[in-house]
PDB file of N, CA and C in Angstrom:
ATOM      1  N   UNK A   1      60.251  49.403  66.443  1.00  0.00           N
ATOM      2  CA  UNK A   1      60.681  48.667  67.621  1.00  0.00           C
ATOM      3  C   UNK A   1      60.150  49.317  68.904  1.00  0.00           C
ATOM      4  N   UNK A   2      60.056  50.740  68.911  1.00  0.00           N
ATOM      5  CA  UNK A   2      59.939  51.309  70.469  1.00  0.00           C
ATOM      6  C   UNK A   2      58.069  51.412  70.361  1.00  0.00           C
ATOM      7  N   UNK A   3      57.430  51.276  68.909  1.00  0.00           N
ATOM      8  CA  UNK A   3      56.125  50.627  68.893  1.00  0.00           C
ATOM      9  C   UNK A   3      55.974  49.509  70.272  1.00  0.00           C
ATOM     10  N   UNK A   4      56.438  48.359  69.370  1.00  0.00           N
ATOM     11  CA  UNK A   4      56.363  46.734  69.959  1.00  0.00           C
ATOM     12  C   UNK A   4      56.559  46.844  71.485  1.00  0.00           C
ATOM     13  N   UNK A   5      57.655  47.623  71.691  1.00  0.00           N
ATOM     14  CA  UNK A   5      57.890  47.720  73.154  1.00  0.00           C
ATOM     15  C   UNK A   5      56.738  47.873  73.813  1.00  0.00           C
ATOM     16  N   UNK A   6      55.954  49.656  73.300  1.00  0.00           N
ATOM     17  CA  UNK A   6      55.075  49.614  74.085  1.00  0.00           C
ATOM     18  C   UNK A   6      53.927  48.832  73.872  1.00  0.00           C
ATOM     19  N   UNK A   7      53.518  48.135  72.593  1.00  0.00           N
ATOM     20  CA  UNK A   7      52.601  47.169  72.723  1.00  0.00           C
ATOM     21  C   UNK A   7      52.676  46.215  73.892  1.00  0.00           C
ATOM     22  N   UNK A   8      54.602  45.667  73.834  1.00  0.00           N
ATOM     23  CA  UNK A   8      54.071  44.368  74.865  1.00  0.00           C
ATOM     24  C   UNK A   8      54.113  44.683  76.512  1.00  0.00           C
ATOM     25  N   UNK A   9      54.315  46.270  76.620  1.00  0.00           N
ATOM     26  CA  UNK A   9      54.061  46.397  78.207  1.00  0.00           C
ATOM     27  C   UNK A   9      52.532  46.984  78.155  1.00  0.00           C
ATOM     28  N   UNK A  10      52.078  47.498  77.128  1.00  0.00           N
ATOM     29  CA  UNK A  10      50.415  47.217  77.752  1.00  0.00           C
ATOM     30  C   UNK A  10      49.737  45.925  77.802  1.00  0.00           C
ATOM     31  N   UNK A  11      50.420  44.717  76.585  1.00  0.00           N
ATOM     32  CA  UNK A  11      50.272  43.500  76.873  1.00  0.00           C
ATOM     33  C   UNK A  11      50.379  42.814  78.419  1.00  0.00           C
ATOM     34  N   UNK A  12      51.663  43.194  79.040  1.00  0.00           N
ATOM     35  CA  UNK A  12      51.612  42.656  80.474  1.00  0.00           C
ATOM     36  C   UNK A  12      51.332  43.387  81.387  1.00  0.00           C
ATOM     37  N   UNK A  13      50.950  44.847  81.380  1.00  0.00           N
ATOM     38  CA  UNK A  13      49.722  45.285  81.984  1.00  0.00           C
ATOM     39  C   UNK A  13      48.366  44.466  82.478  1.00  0.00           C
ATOM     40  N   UNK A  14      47.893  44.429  80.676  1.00  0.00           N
ATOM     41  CA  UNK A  14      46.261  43.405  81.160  1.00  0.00           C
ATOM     42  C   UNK A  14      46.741  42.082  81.497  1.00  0.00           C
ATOM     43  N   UNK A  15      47.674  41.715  81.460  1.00  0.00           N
ATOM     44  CA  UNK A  15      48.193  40.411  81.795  1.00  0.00           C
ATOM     45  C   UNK A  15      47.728  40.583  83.418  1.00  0.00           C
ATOM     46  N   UNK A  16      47.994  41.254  83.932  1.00  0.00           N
ATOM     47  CA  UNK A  16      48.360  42.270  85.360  1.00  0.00           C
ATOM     48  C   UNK A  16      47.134  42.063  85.891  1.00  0.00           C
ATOM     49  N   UNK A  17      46.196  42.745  84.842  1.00  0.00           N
ATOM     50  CA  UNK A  17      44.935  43.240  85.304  1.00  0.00           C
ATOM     51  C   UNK A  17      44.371  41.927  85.014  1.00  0.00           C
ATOM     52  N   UNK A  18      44.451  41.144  84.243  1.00  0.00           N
ATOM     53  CA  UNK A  18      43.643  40.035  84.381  1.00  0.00           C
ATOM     54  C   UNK A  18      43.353  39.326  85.415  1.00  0.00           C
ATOM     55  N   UNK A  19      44.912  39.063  85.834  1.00  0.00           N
ATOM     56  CA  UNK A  19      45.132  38.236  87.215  1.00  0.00           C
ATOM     57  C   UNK A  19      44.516  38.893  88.460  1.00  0.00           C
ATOM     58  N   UNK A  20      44.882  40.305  88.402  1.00  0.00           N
ATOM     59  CA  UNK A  20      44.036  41.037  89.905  1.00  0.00           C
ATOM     60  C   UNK A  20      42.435  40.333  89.656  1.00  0.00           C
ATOM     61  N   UNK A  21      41.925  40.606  88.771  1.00  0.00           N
ATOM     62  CA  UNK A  21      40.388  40.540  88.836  1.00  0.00           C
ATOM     63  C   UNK A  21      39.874  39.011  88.373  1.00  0.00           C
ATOM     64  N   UNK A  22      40.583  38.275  87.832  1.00  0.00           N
ATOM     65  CA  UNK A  22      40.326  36.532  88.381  1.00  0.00           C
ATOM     66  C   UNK A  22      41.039  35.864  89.170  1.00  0.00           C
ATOM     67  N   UNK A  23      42.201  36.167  89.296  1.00  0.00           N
ATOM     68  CA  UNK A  23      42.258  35.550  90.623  1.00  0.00           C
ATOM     69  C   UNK A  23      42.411  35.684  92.537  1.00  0.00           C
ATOM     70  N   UNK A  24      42.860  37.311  91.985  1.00  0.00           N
ATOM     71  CA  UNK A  24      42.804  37.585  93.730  1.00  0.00           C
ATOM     72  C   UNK A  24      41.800  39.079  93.749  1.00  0.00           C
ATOM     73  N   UNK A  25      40.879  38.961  93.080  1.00  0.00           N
ATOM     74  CA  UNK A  25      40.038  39.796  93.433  1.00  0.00           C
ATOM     75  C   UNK A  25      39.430  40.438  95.141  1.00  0.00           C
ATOM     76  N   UNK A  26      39.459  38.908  95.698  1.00  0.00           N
ATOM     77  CA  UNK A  26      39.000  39.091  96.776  1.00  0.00           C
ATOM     78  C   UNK A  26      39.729  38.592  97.747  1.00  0.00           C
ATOM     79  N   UNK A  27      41.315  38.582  97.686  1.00  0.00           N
ATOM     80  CA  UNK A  27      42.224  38.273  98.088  1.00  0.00           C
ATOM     81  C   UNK A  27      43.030  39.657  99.053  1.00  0.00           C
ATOM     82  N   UNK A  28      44.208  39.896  99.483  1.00  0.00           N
ATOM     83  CA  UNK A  28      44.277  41.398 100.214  1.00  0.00           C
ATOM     84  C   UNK A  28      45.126  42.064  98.872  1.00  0.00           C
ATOM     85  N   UNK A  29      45.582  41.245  97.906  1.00  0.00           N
ATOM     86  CA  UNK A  29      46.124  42.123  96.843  1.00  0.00           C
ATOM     87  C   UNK A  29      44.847  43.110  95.865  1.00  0.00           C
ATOM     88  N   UNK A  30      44.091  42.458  95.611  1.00  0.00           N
ATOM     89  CA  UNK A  30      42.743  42.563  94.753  1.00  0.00           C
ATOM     90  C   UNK A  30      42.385  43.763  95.721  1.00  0.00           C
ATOM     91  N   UNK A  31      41.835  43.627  96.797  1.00  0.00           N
ATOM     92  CA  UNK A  31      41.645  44.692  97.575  1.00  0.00           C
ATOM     93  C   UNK A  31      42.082  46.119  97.728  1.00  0.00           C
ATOM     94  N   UNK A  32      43.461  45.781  98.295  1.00  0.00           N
ATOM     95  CA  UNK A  32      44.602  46.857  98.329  1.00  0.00           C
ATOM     96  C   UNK A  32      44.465  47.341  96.682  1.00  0.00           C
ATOM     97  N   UNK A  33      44.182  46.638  95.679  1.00  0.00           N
ATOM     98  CA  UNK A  33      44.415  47.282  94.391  1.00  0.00           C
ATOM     99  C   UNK A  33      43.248  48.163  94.066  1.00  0.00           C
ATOM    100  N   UNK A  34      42.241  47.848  94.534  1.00  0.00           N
ATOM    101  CA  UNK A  34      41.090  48.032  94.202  1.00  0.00           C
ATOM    102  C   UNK A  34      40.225  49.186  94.996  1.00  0.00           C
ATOM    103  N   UNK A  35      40.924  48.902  95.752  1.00  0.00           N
ATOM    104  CA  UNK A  35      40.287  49.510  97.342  1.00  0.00           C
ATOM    105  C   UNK A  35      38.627  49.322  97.674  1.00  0.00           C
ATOM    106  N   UNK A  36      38.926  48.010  97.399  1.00  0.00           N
ATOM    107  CA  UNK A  36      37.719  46.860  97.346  1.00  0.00           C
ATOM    108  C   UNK A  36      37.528  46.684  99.084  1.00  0.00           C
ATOM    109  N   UNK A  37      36.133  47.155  99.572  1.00  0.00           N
ATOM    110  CA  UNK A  37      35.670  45.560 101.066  1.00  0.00           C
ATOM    111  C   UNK A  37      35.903  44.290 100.577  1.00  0.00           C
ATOM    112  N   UNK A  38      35.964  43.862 101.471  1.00  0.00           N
ATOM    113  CA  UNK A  38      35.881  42.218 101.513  1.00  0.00           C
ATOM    114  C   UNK A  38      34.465  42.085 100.721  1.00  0.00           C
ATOM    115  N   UNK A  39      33.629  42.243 101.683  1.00  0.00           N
ATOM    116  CA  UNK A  39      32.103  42.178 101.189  1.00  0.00           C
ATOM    117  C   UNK A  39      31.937  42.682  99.726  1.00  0.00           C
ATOM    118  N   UNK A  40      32.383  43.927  99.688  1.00  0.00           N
ATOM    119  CA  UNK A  40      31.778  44.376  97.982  1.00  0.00           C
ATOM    120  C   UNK A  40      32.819  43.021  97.209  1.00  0.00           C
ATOM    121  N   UNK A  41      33.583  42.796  97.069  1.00  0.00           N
ATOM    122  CA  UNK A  41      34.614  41.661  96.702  1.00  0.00           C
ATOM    123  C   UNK A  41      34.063  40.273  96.264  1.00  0.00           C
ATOM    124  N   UNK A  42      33.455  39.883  97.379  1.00  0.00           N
ATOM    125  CA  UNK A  42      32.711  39.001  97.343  1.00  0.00           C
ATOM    126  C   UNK A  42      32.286  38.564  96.493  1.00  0.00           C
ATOM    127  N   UNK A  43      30.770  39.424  96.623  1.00  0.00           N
ATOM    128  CA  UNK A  43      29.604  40.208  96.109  1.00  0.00           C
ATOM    129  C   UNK A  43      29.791  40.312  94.569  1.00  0.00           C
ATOM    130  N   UNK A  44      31.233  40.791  94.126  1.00  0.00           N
ATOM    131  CA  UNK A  44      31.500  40.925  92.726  1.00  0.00           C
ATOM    132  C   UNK A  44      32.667  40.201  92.459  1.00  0.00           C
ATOM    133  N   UNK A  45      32.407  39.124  92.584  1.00  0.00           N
ATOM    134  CA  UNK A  45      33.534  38.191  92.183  1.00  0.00           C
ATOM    135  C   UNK A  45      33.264  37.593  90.811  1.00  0.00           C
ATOM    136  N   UNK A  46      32.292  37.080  90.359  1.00  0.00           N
ATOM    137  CA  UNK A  46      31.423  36.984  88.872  1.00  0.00           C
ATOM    138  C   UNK A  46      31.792  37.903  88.276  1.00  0.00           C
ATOM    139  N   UNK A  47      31.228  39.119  88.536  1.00  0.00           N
ATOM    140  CA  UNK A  47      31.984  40.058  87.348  1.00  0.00           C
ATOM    141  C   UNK A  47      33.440  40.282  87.107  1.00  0.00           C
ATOM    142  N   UNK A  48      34.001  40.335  88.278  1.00  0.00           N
ATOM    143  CA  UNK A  48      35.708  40.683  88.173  1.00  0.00           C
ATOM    144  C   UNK A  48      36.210  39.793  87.146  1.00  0.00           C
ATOM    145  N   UNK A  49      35.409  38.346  87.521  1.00  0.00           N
ATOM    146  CA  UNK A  49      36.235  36.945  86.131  1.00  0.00           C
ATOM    147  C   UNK A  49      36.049  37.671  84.959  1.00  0.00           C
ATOM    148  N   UNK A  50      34.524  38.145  84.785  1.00  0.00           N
ATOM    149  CA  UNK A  50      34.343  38.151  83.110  1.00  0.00           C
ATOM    150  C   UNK A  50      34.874  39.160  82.963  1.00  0.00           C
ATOM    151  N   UNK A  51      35.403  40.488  83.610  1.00  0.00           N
ATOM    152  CA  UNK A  51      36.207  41.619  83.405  1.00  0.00           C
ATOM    153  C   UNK A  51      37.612  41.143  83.228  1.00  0.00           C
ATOM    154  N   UNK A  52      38.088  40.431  83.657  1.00  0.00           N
ATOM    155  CA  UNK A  52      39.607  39.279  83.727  1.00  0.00           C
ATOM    156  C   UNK A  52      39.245  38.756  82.371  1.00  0.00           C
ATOM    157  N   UNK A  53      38.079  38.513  82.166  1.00  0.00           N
ATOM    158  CA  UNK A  53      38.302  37.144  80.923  1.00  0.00           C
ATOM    159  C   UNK A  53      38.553  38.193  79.571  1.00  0.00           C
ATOM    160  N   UNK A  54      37.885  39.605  79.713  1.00  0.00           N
ATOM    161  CA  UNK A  54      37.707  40.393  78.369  1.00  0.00           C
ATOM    162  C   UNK A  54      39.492  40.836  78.265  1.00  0.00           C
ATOM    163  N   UNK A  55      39.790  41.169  79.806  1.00  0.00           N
ATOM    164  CA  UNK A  55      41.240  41.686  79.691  1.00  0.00           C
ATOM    165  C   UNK A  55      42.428  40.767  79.199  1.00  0.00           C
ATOM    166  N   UNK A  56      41.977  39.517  78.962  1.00  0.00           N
ATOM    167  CA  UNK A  56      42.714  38.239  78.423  1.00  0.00           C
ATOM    168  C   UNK A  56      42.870  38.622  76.587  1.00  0.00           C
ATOM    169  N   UNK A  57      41.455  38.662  76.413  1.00  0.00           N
ATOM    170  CA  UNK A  57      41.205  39.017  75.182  1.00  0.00           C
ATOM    171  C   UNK A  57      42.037  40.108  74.373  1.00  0.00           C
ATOM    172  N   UNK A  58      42.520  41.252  75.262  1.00  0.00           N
ATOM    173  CA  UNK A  58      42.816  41.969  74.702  1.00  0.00           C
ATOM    174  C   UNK A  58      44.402  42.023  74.811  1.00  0.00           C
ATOM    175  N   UNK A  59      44.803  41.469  75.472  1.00  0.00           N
ATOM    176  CA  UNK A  59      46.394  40.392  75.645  1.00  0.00           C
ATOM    177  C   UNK A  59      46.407  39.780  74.377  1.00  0.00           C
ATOM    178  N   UNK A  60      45.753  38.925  74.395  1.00  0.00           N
ATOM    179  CA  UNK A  60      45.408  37.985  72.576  1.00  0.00           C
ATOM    180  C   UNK A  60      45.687  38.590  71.478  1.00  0.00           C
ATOM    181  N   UNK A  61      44.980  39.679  71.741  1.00  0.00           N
ATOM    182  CA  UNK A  61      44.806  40.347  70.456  1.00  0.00           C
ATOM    183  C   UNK A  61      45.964  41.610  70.366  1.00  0.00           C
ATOM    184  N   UNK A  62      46.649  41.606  71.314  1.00  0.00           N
ATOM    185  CA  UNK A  62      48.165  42.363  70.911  1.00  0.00           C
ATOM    186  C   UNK A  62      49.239  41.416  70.461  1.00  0.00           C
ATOM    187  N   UNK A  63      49.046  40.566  71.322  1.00  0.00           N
ATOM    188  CA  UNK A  63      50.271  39.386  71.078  1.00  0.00           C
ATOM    189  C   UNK A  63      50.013  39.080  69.670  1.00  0.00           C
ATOM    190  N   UNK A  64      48.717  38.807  69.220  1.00  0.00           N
ATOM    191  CA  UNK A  64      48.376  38.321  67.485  1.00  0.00           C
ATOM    192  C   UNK A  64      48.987  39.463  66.935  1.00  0.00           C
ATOM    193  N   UNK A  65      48.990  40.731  67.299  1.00  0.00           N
ATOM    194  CA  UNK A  65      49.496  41.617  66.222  1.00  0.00           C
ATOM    195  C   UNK A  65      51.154  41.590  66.635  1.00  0.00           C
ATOM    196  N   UNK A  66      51.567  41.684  67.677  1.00  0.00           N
ATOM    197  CA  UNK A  66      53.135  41.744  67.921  1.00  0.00           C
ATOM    198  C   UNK A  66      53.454  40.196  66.700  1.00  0.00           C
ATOM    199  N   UNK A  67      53.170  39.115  67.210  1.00  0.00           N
ATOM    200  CA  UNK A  67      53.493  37.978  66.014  1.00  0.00           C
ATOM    201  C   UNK A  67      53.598  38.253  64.754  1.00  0.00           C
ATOM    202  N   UNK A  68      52.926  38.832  64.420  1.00  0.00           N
ATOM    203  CA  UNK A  68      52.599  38.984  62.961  1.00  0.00           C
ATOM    204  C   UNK A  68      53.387  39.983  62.380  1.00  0.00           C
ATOM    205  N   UNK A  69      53.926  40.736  63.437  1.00  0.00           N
ATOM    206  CA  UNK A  69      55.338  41.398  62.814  1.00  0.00           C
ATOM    207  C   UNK A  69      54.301  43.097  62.121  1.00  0.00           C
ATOM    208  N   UNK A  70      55.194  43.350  60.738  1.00  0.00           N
ATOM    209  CA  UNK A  70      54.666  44.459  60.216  1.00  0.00           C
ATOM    210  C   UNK A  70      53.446  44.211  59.995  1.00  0.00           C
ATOM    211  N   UNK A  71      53.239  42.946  59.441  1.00  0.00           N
ATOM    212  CA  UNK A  71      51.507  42.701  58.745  1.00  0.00           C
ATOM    213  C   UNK A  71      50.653  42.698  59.604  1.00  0.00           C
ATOM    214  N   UNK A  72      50.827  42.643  61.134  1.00  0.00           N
ATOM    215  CA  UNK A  72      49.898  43.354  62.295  1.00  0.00           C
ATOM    216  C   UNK A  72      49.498  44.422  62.286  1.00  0.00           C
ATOM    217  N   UNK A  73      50.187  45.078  61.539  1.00  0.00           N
ATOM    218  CA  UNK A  73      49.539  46.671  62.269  1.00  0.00           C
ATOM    219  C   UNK A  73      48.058  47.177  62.245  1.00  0.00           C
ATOM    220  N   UNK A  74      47.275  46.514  61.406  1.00  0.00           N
ATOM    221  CA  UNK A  74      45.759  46.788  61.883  1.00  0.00           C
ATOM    222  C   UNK A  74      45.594  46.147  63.148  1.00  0.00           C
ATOM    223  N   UNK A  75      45.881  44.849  63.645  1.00  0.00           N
ATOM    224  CA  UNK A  75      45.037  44.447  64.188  1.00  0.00           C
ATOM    225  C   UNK A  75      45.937  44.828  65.972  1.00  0.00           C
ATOM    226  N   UNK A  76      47.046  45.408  65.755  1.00  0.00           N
ATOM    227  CA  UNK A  76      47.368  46.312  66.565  1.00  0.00           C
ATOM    228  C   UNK A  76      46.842  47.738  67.221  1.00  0.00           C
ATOM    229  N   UNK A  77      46.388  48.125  66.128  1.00  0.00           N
ATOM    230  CA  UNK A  77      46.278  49.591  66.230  1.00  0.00           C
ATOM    231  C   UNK A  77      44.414  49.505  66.481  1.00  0.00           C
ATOM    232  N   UNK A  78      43.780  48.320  66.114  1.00  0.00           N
ATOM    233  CA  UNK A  78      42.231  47.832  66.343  1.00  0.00           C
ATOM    234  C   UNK A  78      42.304  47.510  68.299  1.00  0.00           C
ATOM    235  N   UNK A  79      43.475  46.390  68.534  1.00  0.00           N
ATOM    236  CA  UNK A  79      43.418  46.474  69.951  1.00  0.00           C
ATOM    237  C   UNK A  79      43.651  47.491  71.138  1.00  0.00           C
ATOM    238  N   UNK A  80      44.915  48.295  70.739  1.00  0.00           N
ATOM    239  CA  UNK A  80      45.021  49.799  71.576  1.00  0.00           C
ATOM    240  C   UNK A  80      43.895  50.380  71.599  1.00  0.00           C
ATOM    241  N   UNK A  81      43.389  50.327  70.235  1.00  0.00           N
ATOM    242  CA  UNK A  81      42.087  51.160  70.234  1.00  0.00           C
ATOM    243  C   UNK A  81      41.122  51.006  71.477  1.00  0.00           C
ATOM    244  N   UNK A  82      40.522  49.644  70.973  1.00  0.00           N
ATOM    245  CA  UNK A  82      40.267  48.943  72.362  1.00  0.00           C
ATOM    246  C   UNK A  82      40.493  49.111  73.724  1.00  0.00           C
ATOM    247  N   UNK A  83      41.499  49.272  74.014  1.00  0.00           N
ATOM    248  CA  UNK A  83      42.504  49.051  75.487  1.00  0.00           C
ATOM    249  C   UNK A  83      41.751  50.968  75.648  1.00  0.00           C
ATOM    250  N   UNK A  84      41.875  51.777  74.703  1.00  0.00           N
ATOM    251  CA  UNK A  84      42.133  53.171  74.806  1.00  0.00           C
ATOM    252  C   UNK A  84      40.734  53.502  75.265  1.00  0.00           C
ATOM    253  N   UNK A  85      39.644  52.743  74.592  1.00  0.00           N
ATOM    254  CA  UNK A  85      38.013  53.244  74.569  1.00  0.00           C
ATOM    255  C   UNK A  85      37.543  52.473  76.336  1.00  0.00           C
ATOM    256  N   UNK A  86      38.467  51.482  76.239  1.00  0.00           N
ATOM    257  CA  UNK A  86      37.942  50.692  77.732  1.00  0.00           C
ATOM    258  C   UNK A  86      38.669  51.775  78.739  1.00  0.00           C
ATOM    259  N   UNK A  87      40.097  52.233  78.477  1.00  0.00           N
ATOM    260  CA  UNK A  87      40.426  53.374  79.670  1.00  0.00           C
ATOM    261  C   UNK A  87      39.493  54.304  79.357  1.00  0.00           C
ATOM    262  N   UNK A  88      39.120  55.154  78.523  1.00  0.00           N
ATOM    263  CA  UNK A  88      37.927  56.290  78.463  1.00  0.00           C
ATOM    264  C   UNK A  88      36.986  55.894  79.537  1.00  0.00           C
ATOM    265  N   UNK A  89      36.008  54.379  79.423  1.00  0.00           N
ATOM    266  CA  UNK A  89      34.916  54.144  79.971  1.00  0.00           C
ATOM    267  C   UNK A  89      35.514  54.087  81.057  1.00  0.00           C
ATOM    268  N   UNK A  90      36.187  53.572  81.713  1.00  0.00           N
ATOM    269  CA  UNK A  90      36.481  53.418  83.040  1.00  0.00           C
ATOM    270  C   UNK A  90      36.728  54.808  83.860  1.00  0.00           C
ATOM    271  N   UNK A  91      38.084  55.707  83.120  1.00  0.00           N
ATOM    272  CA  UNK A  91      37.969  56.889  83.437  1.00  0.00           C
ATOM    273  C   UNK A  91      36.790  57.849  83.841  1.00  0.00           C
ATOM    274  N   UNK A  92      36.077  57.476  83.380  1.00  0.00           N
ATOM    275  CA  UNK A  92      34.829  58.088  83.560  1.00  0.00           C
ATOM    276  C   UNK A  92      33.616  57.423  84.484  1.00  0.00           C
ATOM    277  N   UNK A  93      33.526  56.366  83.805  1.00  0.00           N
ATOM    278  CA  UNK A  93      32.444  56.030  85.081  1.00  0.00           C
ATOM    279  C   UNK A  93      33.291  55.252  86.217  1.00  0.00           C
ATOM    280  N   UNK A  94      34.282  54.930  86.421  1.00  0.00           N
ATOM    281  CA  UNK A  94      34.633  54.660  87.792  1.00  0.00           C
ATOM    282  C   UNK A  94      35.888  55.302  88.245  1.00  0.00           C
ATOM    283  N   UNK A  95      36.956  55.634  87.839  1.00  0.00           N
ATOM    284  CA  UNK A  95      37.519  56.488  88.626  1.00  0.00           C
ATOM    285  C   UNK A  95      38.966  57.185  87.681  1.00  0.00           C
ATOM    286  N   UNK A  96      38.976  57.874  87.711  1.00  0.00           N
ATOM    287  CA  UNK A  96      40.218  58.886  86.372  1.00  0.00           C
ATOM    288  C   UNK A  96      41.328  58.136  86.566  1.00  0.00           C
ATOM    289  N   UNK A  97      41.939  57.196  87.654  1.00  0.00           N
ATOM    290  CA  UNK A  97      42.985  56.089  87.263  1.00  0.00           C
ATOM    291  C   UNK A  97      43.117  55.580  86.407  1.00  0.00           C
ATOM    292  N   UNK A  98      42.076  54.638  86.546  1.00  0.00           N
ATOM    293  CA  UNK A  98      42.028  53.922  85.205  1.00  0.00           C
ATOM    294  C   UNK A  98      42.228  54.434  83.857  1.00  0.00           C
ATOM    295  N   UNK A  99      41.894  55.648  83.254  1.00  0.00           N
ATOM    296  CA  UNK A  99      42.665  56.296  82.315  1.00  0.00           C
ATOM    297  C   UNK A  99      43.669  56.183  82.250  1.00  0.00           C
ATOM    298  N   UNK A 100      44.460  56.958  83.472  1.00  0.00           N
ATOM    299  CA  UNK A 100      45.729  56.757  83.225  1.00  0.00           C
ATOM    300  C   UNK A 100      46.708  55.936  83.427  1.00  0.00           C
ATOM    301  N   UNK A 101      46.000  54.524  84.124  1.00  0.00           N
ATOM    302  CA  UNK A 101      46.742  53.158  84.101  1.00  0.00           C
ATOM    303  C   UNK A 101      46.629  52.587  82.582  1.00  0.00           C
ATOM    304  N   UNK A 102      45.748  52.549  82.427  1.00  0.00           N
ATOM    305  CA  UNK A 102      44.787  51.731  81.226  1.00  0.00           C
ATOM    306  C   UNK A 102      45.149  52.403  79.807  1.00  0.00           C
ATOM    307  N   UNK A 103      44.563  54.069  80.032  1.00  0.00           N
ATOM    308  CA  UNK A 103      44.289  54.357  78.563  1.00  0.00           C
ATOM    309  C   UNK A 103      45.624  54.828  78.445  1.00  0.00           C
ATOM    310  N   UNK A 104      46.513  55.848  78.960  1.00  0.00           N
ATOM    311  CA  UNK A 104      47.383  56.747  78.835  1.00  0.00           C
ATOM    312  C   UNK A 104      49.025  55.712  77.938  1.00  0.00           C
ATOM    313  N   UNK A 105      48.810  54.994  78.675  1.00  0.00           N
ATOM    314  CA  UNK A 105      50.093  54.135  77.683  1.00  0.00           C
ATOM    315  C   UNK A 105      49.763  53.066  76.630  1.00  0.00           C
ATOM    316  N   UNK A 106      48.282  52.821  76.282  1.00  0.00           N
ATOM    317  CA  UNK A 106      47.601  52.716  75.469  1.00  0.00           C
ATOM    318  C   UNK A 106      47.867  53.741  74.048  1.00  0.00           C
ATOM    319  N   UNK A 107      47.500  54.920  74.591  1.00  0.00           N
ATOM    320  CA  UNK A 107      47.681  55.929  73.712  1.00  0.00           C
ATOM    321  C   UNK A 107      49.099  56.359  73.286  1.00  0.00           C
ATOM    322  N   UNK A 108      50.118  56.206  74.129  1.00  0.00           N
ATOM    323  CA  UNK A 108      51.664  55.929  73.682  1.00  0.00           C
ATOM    324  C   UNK A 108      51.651  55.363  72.738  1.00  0.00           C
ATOM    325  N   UNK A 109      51.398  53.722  73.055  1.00  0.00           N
ATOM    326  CA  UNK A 109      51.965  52.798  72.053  1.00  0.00           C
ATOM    327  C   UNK A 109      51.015  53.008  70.786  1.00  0.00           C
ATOM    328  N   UNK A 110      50.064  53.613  70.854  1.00  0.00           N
ATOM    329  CA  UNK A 110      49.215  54.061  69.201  1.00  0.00           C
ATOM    330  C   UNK A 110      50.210  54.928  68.396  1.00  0.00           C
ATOM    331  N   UNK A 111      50.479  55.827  69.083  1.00  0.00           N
ATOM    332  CA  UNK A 111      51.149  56.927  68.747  1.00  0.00           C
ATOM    333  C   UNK A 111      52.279  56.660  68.363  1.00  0.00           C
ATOM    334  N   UNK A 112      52.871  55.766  68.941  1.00  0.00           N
ATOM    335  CA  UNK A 112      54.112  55.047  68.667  1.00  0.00           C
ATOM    336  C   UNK A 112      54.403  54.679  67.524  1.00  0.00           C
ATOM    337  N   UNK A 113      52.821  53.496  67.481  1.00  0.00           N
ATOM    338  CA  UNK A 113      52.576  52.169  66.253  1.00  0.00           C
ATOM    339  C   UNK A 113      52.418  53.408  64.766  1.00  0.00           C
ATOM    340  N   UNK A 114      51.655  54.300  65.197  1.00  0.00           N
ATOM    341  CA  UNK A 114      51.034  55.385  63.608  1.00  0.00           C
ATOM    342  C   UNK A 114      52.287  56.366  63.818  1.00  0.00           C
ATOM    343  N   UNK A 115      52.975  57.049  64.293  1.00  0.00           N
ATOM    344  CA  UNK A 115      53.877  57.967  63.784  1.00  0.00           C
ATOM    345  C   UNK A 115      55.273  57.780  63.531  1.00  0.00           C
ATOM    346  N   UNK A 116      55.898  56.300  63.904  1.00  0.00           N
ATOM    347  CA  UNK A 116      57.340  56.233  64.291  1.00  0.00           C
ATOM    348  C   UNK A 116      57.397  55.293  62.692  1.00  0.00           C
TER     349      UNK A 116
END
């Protein structure tokens, strides 16, 4: 149970993150979140969607494993994974937040899902 939990708050995390980066990317929330210019904003509004659209994906693919109850747990422990390797990349090439927004309770709810 304290698995699922943390599955479905990294679930509404990217829920979170989806919405910053398709829909108010270039809005003063998107900004303030981002610590985005207007201009760079703009400029990267195309990518922010398809970065929104992958972070959808990976909403999907927790919720498919939360549904599925016990018989999820691969495809649980396949999406954290996910969520965990995308905080790594980010951590690194753009700024050590993102680790620890992204990957760090990522890595909870793994830990959660494999030891509890």
């Amino acid at each position: 149970m304290v698995a699922n939990i943390l599955i479905g708050l990294v679930a509404l995390l990217h829920v979170y993150f989806m919405y910053l980066e398709m829909v108010v990317w270039d809005k003063p929330l998107g900004l303030k979140t981002f610590r985005l210019t207007q201009e760079f904003a703009s400029a990267s509004k195309g990518l922010a969607l398809n970065q929104g659209l992958y972070n959808g994906f990976l909403v999907a693919g927790l919720v498919w494993g939360l549904w599925l109850g016990e018989a999820g747990f691969a495809i649980k422990a396949f999406f954290l994974g996910c969520v965990i390797v995308a905080g790594i990349v980010g951590g690194l090439s753009v700024n050590r937040r993102i680790f620890i927004v992204q990957g760090v309770p990522a890595i909870l709810a793994l830990a959660a899902l494999t030891l509890l």
